[in-house]
Protein backbone atom coordinates (compact mmCIF):
# COMPACT_ATOMS: atom_id res chain seq x y z
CA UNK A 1 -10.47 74.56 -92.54
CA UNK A 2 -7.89 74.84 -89.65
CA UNK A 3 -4.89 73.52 -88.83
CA UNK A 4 -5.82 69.79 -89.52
CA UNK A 5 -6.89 70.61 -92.89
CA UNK A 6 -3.41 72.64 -93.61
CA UNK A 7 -2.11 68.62 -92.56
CA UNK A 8 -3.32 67.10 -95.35
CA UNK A 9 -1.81 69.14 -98.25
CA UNK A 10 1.25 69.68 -96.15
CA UNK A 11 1.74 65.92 -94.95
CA UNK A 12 1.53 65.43 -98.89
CA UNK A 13 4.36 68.19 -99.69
CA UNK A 14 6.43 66.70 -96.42
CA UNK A 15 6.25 63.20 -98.82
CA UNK A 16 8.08 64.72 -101.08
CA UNK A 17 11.20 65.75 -98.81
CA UNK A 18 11.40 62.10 -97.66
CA UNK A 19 12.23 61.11 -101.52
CA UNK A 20 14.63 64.20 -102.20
CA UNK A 21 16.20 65.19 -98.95
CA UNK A 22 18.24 68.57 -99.31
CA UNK A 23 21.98 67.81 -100.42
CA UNK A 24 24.91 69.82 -98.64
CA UNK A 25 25.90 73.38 -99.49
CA UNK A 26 28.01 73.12 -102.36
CA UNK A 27 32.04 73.64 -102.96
CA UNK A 28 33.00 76.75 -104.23
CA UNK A 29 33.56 76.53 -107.76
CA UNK A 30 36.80 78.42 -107.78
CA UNK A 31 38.39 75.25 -106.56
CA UNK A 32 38.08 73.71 -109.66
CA UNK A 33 41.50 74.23 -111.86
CA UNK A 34 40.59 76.63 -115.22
CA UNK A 35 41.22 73.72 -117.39
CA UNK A 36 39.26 71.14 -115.52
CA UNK A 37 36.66 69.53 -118.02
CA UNK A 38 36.44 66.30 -115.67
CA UNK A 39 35.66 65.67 -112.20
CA UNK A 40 35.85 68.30 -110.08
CA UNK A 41 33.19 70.09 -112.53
CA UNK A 42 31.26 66.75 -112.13
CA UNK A 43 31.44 66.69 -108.95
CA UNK A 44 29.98 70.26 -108.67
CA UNK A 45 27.23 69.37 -110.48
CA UNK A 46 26.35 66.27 -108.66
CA UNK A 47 26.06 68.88 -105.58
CA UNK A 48 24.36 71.72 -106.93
CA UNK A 49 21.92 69.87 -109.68
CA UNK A 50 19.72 68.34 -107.52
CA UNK A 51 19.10 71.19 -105.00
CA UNK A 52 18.65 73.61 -108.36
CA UNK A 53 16.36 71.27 -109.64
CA UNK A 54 13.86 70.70 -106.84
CA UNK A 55 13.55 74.19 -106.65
CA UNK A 56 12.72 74.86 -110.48
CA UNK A 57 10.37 72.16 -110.39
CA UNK A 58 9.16 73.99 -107.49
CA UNK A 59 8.58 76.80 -109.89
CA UNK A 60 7.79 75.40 -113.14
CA UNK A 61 6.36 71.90 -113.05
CA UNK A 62 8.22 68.42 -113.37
CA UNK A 63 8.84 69.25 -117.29
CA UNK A 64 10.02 72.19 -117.48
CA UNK A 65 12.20 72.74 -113.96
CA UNK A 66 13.71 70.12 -115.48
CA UNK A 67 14.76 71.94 -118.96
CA UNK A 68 15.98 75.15 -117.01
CA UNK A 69 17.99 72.58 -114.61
CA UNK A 70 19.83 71.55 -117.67
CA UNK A 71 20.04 75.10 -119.30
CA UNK A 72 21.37 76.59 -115.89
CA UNK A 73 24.26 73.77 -115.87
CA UNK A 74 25.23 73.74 -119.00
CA UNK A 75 25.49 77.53 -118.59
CA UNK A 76 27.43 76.70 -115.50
CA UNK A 77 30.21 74.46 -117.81
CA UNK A 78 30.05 77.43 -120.80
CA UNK A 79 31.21 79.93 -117.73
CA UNK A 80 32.82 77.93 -115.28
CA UNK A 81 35.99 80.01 -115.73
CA UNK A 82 34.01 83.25 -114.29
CA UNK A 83 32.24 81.65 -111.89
CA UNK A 84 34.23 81.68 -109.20
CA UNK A 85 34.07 84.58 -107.82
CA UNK A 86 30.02 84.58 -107.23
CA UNK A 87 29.14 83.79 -103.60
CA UNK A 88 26.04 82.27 -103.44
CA UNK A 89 26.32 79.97 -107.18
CA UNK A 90 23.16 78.21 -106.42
CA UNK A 91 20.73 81.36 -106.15
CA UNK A 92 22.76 82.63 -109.54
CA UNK A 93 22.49 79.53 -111.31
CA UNK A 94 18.62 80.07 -110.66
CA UNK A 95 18.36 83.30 -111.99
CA UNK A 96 20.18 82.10 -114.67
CA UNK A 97 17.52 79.36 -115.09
CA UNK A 98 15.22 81.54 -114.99
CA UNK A 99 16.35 83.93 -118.00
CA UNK A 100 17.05 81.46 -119.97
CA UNK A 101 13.36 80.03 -119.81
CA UNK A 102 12.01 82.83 -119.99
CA UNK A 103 12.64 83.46 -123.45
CA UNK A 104 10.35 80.46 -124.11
CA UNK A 105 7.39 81.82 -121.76
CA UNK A 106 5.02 78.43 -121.16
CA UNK A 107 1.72 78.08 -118.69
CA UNK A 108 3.39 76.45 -115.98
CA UNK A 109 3.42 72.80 -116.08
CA UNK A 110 1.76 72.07 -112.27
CA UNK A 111 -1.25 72.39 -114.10
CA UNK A 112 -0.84 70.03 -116.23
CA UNK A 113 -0.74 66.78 -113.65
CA UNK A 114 -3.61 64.98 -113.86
CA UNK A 115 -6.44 64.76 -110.94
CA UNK A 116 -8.14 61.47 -111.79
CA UNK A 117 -6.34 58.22 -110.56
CA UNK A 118 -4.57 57.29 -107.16
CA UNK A 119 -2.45 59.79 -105.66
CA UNK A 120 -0.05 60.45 -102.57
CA UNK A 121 -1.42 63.80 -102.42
CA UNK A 122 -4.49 65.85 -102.75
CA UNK A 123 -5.65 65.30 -106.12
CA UNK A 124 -6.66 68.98 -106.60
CA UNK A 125 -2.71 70.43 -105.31
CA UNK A 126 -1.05 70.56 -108.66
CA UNK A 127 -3.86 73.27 -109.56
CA UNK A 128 -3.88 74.81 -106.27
CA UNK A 129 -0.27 75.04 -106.49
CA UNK A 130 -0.82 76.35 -110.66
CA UNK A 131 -2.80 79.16 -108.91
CA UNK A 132 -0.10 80.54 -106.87
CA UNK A 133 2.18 83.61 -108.47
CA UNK A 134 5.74 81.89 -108.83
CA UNK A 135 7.32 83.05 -105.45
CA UNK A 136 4.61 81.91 -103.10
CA UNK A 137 4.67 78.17 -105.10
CA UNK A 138 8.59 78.14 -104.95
CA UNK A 139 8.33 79.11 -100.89
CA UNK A 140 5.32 76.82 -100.06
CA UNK A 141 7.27 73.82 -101.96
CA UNK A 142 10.39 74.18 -100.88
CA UNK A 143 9.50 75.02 -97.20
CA UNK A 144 7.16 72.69 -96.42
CA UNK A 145 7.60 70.27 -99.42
CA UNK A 146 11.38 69.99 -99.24
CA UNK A 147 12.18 70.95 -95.78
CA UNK A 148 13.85 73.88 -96.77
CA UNK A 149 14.30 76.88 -94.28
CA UNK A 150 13.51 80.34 -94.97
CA UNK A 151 16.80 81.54 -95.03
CA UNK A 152 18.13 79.15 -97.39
CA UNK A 153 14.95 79.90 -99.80
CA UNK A 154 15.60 83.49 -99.47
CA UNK A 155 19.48 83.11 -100.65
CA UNK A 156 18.40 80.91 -103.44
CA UNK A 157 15.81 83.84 -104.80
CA UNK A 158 17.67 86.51 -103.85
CA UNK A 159 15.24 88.45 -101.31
CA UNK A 160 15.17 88.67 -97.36
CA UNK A 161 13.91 85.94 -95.29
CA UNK A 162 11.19 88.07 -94.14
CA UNK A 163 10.02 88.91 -97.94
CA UNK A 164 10.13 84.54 -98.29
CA UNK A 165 8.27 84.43 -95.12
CA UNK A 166 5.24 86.95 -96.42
CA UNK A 167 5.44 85.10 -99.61
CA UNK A 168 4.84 81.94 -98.09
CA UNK A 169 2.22 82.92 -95.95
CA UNK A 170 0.26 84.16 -98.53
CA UNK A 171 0.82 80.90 -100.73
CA UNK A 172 -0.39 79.17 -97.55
CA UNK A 173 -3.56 81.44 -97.57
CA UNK A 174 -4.28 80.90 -100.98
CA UNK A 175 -3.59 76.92 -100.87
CA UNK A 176 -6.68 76.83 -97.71
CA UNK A 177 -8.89 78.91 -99.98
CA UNK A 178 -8.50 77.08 -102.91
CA UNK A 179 -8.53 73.64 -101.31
CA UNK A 180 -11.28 74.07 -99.40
């Protein structure tokens, strides 16, 4: 159950972050004029969207990360003129995210992927990963899944990189137990 065992479900998250590798911090959105419907919002987006949406997937399963990705951006073009002063836009826009679906409270869609046919992971991690509380999943996925460091998972969810740390050691713990 050691540390060869932790390579199997890991080497499967790590398979991940060669498919989505992390996109560069992105511009401040006070550079975009007040009127600007066009480019500069779209380019923006084309930064922040896919490092927002990795890590709501992270948290709620493929479906559903990927309706609070679209609720946090269009929030993001509803309130782009009071945006700009926010330092960190990414961690806000997943808050944000986060409100928003949680008026519509759902079992989390990790769950829901199937363990029967051929897989590039561990056919039993979408449970194991169901079974985490949402903090541990989004740490464990994004750490070792997406390559993410601590730091950069603590600014996204708003806590100390020692609070992501304890979170994803737990996960970690948790993952070994469930998977055997």
């Amino acid at each position: 159950m050691g540390a060869m065992h932790d390579r199997s479900y890991l080497s499967a998250l790590s398979d991940v972050r060669d498919l989505a590798p992390s996109p560069p911090s992105p511009p401040p959105i006070e550079q975009f004029a007040e009127d600007s419907i066009g480019q500069p919002f779209e380019a923006f987006v084309e930064e922040v969207q896919p490092r927002l949406l990795r890590a709501l997937v992270a948290l709620y399963g493929p479906e559903r990360g990927q309706d609070a990705t679209a609720e946090a951006v269009a929030y993001a073009w509803e309130h782009r003129h009071r945006l700009g002063e926010i330092e960190n836009l990414t961690g806000y826009l997943f808050r944000v995210a986060q409100s928003k679906t949680r008026r519509r409270r759902t079992r989390s869609s990790w769950a829901e992927i199937p363990e029967d046919g051929e897989h590039f992971y561990e056919p039993k991690l979408a449970r194991a990963l169901a079974s985490l509380s949402d903090r541990q999943r989004v740490t464990v996925v994004l750490v070792h899944g997406m390559g993410w460091t601590s730091t950069e998972v603590a600014e996204l969810i708003g806590t100390t990189r020692t609070t992501v740390n304890i979170h994803l050691q737990r996960g970690l713990r948790r993952l070994r137990a469930e998977l055997g």
